[in-house]
N, C-alpha and C. Protein backbone atom coordinates (compact mmCIF):
# COMPACT_ATOMS: atom_id res chain seq x y z
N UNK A 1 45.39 -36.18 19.53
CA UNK A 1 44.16 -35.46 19.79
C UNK A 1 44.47 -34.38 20.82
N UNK A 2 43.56 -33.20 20.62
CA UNK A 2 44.34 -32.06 21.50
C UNK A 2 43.47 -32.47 22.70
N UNK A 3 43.98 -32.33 23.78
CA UNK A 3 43.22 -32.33 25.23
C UNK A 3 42.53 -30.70 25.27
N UNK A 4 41.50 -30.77 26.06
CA UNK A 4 40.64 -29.92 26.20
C UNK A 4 39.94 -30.30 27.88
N UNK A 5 40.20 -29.38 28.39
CA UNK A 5 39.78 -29.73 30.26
C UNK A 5 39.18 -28.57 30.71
N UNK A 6 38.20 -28.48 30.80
CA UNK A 6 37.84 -26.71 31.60
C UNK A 6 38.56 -26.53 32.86
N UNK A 7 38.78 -25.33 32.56
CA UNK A 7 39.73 -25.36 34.18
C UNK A 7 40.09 -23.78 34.28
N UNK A 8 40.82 -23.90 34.92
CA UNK A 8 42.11 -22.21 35.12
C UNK A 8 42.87 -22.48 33.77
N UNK A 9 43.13 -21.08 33.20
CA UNK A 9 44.51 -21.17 32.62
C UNK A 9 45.65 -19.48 33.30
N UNK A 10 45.96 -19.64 33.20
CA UNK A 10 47.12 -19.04 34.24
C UNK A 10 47.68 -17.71 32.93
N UNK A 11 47.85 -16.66 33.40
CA UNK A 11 48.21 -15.17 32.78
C UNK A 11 47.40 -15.28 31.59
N UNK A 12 45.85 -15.41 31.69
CA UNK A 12 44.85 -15.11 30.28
C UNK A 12 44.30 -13.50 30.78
N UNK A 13 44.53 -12.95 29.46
CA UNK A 13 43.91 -11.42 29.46
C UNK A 13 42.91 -11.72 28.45
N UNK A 14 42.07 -10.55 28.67
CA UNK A 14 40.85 -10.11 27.97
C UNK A 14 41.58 -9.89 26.71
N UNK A 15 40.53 -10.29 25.07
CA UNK A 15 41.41 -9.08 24.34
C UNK A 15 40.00 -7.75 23.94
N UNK A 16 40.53 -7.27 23.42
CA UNK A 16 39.51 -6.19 22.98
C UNK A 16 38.25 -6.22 23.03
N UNK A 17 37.78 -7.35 22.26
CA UNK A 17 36.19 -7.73 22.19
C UNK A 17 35.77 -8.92 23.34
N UNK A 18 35.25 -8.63 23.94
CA UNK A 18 34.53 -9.62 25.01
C UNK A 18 32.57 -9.21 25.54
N UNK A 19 32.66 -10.01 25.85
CA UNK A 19 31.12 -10.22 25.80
C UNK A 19 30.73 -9.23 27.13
N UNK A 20 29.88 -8.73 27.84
CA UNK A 20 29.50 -7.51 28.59
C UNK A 20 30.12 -8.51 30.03
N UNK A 21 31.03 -7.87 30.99
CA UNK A 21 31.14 -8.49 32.36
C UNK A 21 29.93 -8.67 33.12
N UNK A 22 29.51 -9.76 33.89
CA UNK A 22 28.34 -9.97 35.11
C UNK A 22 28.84 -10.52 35.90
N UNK A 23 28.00 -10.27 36.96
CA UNK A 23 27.82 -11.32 38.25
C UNK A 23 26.84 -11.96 37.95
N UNK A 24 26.81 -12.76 38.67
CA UNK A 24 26.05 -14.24 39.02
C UNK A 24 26.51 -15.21 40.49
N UNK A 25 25.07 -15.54 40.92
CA UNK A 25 24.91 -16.22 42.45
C UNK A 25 25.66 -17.67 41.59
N UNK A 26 26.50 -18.51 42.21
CA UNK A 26 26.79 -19.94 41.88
C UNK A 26 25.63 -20.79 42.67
N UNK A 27 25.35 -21.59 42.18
CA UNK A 27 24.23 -22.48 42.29
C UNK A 27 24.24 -24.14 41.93
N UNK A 28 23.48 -24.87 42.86
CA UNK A 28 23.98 -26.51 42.19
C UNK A 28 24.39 -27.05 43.42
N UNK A 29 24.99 -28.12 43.30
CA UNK A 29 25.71 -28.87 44.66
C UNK A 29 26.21 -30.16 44.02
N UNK A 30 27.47 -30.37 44.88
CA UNK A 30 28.30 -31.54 44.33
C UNK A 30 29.31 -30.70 42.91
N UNK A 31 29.51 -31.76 41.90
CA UNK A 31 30.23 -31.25 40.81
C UNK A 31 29.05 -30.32 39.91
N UNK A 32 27.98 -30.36 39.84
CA UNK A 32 27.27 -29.15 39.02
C UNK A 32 27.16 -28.15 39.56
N UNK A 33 28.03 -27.31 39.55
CA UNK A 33 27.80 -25.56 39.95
C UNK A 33 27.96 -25.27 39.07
N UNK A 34 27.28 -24.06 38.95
CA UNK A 34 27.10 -23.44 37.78
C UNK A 34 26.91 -21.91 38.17
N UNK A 35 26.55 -20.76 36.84
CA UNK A 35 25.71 -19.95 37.16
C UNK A 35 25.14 -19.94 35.70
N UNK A 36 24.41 -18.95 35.61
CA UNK A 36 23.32 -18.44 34.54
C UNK A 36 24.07 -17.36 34.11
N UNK A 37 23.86 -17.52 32.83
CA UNK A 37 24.46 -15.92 31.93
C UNK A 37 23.36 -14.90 31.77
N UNK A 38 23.42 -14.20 31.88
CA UNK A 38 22.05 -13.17 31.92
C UNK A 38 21.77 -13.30 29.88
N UNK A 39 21.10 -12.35 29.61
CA UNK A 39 20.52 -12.92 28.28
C UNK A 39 21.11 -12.09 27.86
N UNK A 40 21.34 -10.92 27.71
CA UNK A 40 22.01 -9.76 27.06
C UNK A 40 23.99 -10.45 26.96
N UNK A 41 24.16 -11.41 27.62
CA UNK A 41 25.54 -12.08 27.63
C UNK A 41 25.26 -13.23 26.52
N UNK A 42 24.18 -13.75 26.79
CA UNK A 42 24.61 -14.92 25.62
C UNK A 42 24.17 -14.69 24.53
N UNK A 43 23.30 -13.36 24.55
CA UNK A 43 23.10 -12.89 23.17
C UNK A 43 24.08 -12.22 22.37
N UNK A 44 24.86 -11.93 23.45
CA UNK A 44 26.63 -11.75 22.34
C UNK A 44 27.01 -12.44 21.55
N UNK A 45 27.03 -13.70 22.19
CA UNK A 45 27.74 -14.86 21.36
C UNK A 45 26.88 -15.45 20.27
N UNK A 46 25.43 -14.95 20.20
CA UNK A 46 24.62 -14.89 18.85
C UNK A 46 24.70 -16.21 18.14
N UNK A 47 24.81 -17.54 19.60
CA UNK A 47 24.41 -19.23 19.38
C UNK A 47 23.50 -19.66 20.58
N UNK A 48 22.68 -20.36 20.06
CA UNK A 48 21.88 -21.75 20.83
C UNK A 48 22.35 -22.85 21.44
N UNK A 49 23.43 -22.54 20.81
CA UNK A 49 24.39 -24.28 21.04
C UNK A 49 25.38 -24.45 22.00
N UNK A 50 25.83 -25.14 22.24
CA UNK A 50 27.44 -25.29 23.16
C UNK A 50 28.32 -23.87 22.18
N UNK A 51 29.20 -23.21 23.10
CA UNK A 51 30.36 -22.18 23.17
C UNK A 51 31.63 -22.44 23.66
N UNK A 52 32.42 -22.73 22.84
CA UNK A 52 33.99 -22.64 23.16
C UNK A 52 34.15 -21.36 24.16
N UNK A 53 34.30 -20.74 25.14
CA UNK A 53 35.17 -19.85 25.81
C UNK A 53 36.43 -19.76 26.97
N UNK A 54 36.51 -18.64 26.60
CA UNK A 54 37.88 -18.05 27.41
C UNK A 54 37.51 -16.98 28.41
N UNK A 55 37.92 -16.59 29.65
CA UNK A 55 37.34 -15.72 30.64
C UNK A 55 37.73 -15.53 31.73
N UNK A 56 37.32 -14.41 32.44
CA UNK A 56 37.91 -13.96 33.23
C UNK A 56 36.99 -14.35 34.95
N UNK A 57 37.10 -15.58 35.62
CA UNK A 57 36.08 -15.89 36.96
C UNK A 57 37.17 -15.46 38.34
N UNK A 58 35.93 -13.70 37.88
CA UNK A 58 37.08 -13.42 39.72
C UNK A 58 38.17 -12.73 39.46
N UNK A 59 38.80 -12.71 37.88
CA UNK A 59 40.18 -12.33 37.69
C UNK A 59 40.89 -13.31 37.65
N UNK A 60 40.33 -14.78 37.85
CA UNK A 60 41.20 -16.15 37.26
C UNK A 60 40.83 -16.41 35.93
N UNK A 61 41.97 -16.65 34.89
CA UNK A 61 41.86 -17.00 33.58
C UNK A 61 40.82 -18.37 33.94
N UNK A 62 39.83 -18.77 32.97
CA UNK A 62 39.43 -20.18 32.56
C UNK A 62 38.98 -20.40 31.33
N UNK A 63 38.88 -22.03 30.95
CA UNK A 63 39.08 -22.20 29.67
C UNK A 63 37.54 -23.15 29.84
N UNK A 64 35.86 -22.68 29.55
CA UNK A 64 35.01 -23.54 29.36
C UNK A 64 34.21 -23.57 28.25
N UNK A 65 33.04 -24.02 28.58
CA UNK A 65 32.17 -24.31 27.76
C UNK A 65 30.86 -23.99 28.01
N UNK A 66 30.02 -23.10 27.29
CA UNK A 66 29.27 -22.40 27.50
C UNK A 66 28.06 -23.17 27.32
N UNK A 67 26.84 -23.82 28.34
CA UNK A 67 25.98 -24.80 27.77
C UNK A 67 24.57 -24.69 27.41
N UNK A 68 24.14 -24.33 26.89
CA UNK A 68 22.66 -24.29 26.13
C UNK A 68 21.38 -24.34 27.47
N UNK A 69 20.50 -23.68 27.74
CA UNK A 69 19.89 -24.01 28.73
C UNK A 69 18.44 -23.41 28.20
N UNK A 70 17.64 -23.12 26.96
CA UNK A 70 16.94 -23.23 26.14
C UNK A 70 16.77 -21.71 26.23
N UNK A 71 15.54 -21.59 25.41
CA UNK A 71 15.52 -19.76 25.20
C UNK A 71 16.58 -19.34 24.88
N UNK A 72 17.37 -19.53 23.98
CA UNK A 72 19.15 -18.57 23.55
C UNK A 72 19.93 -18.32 24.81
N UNK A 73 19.55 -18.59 25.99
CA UNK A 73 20.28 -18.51 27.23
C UNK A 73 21.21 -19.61 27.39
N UNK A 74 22.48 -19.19 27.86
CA UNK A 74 23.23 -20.41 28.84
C UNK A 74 23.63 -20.78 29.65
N UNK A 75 24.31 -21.74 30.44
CA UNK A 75 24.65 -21.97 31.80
C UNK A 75 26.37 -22.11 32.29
N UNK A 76 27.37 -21.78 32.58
CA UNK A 76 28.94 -22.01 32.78
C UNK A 76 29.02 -22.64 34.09
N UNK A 77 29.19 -23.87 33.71
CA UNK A 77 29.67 -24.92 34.75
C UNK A 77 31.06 -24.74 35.59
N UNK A 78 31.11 -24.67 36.80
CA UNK A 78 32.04 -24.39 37.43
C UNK A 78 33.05 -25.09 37.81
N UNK A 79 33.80 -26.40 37.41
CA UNK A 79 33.91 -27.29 37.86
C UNK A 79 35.43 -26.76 39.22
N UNK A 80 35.56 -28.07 39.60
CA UNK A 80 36.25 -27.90 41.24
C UNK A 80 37.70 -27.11 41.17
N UNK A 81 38.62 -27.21 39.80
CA UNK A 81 39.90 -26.35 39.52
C UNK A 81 39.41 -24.98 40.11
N UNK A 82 38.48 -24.39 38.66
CA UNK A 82 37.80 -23.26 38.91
C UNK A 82 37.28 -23.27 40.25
N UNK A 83 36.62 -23.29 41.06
CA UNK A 83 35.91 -22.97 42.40
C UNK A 83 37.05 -23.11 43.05
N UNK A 84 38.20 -23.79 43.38
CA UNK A 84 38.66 -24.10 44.64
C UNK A 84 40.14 -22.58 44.19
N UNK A 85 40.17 -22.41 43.04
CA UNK A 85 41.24 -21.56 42.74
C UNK A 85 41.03 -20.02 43.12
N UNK A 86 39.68 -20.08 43.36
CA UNK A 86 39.27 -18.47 43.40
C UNK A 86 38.15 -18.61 44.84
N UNK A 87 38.07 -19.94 45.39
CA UNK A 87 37.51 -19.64 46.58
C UNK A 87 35.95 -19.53 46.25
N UNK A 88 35.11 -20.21 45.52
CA UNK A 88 33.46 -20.08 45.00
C UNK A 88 33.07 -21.25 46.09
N UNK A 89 31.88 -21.13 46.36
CA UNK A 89 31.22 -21.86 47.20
C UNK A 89 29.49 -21.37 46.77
N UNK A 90 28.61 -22.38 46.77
CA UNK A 90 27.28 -22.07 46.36
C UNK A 90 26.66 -21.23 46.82
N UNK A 91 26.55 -19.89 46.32
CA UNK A 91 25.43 -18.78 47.24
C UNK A 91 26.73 -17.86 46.98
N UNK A 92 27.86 -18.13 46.42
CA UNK A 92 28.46 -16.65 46.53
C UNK A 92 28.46 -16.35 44.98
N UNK A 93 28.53 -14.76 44.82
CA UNK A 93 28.74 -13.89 44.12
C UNK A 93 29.79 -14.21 43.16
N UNK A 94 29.76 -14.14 41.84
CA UNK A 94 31.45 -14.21 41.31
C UNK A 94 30.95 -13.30 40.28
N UNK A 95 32.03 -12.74 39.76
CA UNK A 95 32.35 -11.75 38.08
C UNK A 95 32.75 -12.62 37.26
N UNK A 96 32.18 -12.46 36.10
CA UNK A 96 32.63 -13.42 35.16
C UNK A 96 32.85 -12.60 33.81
N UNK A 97 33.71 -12.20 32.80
CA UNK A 97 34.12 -11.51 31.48
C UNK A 97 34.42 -12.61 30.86
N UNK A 98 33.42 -13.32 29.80
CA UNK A 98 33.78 -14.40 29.05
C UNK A 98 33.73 -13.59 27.63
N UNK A 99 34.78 -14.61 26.46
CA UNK A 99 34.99 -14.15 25.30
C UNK A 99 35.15 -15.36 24.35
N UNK A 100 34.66 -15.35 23.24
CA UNK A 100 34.91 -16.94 22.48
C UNK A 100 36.34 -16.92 22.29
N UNK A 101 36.39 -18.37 22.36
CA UNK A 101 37.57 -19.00 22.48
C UNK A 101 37.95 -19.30 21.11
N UNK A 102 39.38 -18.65 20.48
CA UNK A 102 39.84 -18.36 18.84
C UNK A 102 40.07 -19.63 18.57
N UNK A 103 40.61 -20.52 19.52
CA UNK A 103 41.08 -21.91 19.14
C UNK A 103 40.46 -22.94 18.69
N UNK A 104 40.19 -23.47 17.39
CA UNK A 104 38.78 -24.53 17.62
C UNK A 104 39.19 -25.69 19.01
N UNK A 105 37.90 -26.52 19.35
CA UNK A 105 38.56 -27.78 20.25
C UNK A 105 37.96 -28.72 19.85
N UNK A 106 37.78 -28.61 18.43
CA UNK A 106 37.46 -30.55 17.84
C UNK A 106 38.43 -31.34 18.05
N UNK A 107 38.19 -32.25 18.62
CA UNK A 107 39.04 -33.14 18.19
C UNK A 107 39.52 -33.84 16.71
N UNK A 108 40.77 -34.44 16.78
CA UNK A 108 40.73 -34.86 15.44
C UNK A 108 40.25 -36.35 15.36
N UNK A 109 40.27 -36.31 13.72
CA UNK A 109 39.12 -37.82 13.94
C UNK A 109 40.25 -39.15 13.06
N UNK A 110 40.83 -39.91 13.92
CA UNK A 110 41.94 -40.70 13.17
C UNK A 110 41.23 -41.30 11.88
N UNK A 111 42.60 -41.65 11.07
CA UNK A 111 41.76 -41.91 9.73
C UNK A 111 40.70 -43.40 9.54
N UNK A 112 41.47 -44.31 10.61
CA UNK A 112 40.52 -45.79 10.61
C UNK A 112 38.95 -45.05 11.27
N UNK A 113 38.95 -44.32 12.07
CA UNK A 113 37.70 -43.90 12.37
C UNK A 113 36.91 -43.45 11.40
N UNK A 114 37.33 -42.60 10.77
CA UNK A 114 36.73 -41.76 9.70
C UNK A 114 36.11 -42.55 8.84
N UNK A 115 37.21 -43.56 8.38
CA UNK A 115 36.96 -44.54 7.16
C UNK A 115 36.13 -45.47 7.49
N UNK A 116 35.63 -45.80 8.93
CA UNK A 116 34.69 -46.65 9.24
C UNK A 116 33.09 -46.23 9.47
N UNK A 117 33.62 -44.71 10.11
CA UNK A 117 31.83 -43.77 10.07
C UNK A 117 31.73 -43.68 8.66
N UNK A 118 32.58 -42.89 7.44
CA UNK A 118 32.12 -42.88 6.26
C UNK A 118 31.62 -43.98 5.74
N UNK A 119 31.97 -45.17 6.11
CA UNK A 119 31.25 -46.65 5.32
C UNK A 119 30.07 -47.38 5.87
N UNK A 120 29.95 -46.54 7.16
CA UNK A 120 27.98 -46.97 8.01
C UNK A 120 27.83 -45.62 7.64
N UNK A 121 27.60 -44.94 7.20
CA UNK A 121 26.96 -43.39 6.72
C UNK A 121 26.96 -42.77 7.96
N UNK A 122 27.95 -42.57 9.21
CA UNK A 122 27.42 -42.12 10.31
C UNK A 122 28.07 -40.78 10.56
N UNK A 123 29.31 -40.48 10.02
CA UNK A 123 29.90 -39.27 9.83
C UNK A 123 29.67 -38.36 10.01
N UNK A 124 28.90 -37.73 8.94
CA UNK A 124 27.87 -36.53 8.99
C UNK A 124 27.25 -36.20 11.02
N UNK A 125 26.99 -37.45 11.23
CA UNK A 125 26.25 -36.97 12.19
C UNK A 125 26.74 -37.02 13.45
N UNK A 126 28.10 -37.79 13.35
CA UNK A 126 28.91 -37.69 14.51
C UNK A 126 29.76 -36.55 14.78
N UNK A 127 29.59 -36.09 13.44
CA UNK A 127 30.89 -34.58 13.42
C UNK A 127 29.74 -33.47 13.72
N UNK A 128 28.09 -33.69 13.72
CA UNK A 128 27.44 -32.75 14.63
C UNK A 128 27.02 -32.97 16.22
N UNK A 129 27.52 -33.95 16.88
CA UNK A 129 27.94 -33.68 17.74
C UNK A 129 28.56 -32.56 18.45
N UNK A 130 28.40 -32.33 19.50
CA UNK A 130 29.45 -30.94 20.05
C UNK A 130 30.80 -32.06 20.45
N UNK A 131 31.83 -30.93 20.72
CA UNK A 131 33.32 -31.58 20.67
C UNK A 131 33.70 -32.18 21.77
N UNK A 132 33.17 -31.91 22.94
CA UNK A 132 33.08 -33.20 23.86
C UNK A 132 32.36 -34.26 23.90
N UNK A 133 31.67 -34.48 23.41
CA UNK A 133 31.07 -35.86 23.15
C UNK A 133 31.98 -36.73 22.07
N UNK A 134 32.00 -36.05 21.31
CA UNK A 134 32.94 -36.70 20.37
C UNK A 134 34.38 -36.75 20.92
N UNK A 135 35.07 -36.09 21.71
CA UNK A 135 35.66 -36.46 22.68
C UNK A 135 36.01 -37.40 23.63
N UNK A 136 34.93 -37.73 23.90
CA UNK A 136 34.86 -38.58 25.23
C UNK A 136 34.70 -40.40 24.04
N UNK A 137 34.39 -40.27 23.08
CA UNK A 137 34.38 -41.55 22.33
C UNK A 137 34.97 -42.21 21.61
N UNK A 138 36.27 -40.37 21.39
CA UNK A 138 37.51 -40.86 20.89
C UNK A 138 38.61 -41.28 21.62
N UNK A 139 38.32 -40.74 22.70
CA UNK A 139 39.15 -41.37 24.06
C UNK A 139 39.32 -42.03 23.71
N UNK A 140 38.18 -43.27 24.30
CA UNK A 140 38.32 -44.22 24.53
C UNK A 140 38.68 -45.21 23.16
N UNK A 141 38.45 -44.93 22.13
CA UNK A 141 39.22 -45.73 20.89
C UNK A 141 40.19 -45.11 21.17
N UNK A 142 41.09 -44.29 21.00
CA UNK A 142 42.45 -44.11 21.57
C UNK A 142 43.49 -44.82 22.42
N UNK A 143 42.12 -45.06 23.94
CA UNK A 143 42.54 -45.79 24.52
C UNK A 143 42.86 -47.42 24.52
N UNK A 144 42.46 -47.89 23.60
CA UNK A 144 42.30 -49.56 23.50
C UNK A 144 43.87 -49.49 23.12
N UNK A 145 44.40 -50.97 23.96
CA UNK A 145 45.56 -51.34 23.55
C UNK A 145 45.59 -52.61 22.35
N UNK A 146 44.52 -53.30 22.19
CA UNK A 146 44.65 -54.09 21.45
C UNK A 146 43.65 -53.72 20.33
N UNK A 147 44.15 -54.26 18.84
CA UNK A 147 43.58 -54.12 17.54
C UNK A 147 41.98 -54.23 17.88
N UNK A 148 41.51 -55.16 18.49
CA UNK A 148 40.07 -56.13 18.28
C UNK A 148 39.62 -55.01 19.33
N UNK A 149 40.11 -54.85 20.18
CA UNK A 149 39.47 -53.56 21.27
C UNK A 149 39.39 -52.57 20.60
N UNK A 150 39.86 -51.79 20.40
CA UNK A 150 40.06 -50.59 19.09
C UNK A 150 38.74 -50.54 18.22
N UNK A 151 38.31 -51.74 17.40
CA UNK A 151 37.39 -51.63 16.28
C UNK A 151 36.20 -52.18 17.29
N UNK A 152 36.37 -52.55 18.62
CA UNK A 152 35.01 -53.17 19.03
C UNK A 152 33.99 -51.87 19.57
N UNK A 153 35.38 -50.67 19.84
CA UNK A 153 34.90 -49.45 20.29
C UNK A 153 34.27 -48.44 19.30
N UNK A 154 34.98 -49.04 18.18
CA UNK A 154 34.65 -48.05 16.83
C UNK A 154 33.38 -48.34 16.38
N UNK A 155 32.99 -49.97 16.58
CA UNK A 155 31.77 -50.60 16.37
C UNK A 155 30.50 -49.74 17.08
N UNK A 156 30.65 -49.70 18.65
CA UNK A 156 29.57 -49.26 19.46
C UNK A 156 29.78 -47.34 19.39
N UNK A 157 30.65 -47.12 18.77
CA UNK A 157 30.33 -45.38 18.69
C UNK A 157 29.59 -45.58 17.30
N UNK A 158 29.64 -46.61 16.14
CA UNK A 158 28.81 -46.17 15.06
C UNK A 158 27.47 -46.63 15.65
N UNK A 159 26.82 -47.62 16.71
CA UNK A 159 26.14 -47.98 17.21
C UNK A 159 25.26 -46.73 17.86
N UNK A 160 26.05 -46.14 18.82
CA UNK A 160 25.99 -44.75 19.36
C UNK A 160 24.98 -43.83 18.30
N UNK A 161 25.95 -43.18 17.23
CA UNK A 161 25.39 -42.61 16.27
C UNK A 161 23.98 -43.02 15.64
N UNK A 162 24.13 -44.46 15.56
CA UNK A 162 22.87 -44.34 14.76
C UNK A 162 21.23 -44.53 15.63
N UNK A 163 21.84 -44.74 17.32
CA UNK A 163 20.48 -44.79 18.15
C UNK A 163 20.59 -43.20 18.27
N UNK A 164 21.77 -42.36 18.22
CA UNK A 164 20.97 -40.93 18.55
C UNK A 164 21.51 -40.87 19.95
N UNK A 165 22.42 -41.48 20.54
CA UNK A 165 23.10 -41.08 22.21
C UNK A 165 24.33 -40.33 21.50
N UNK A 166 24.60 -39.55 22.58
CA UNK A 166 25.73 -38.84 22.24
C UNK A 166 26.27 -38.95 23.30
N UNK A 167 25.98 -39.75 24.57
CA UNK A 167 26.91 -39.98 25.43
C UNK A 167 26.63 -41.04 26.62
């Protein structure tokens, strides 16, 4: 499964097409900082939904995720890589040039998984999930070292699916 971490990525350039540069005040406290994309920015990206991106915070490459915050607007979470790499603290100013990210970041879905959502009908609706959630559930089946652990996890993500949590 490919890892996917928001963070810095180190010598990322703009390419041609990118979404209009802004500032934005950082805002939040603890691990939610964030800022607000102005609307004319997330109306670039011409979705409602979670956004794969790539961008420029400050002139540090980062690799996030653009999050839905209703009205076609969204929010870019700052987490501590990002802030502590470029020096952000709540109430300051940053530039931000974000651009969608070419790479998909689904995860992949092993085949005992697959073959077990396809046989509770839950499939469909786990693969609309956004890719960190489905992420974070493949982890952890990933993570089990033993057989019976493995399917007990596979059990409570079809469980998951069919109450409608995604996390």
């Amino acid at each position: 499964m490919a890892n996917y971490t928001p963070g810095i990525v180190p010598g990322l350039r703009p390419p041609a097409d990118t979404a209009p540069e802004f500032t934005a005040v950082a805002y939040g406290h603890g691990l939610n900082v964030a800022v607000n994309l102005p609307e004319e920015v997330s109306g670039w990206f011409g979705e409602q939904r979670h956004v794969s991106v790539l961008g420029l915070l400050d002139g540090a490459g980062i690799q996030a995720t653009l999050a839905p915050r209703g009205g076609g607007r969204h929010r870019l979470y700052l987490n501590n890589e990002m802030r502590s790499a470029v020096g952000i603290e709540v109430g300051d100013r940053v530039t931000i040039t974000p651009w969608r990210d070419p790479d998909p970041r689904d995860p992949e879905l092993p085949e005992d998984v697959r073959t077990a959502f396809d046989a509770a009908a839950v499939l469909e609706s786990f693969l609309a999930w956004p890719p960190s959630h489905r992420r974070e559930y493949l982890v952890a089946i990933e993570d089990a070292k033993r057989p019976e652990t493995r399917w007990r996890r596979i059990e409570q993500t079809i469980a998951a699916v069919e109450e409608g949590r995604e996390s």
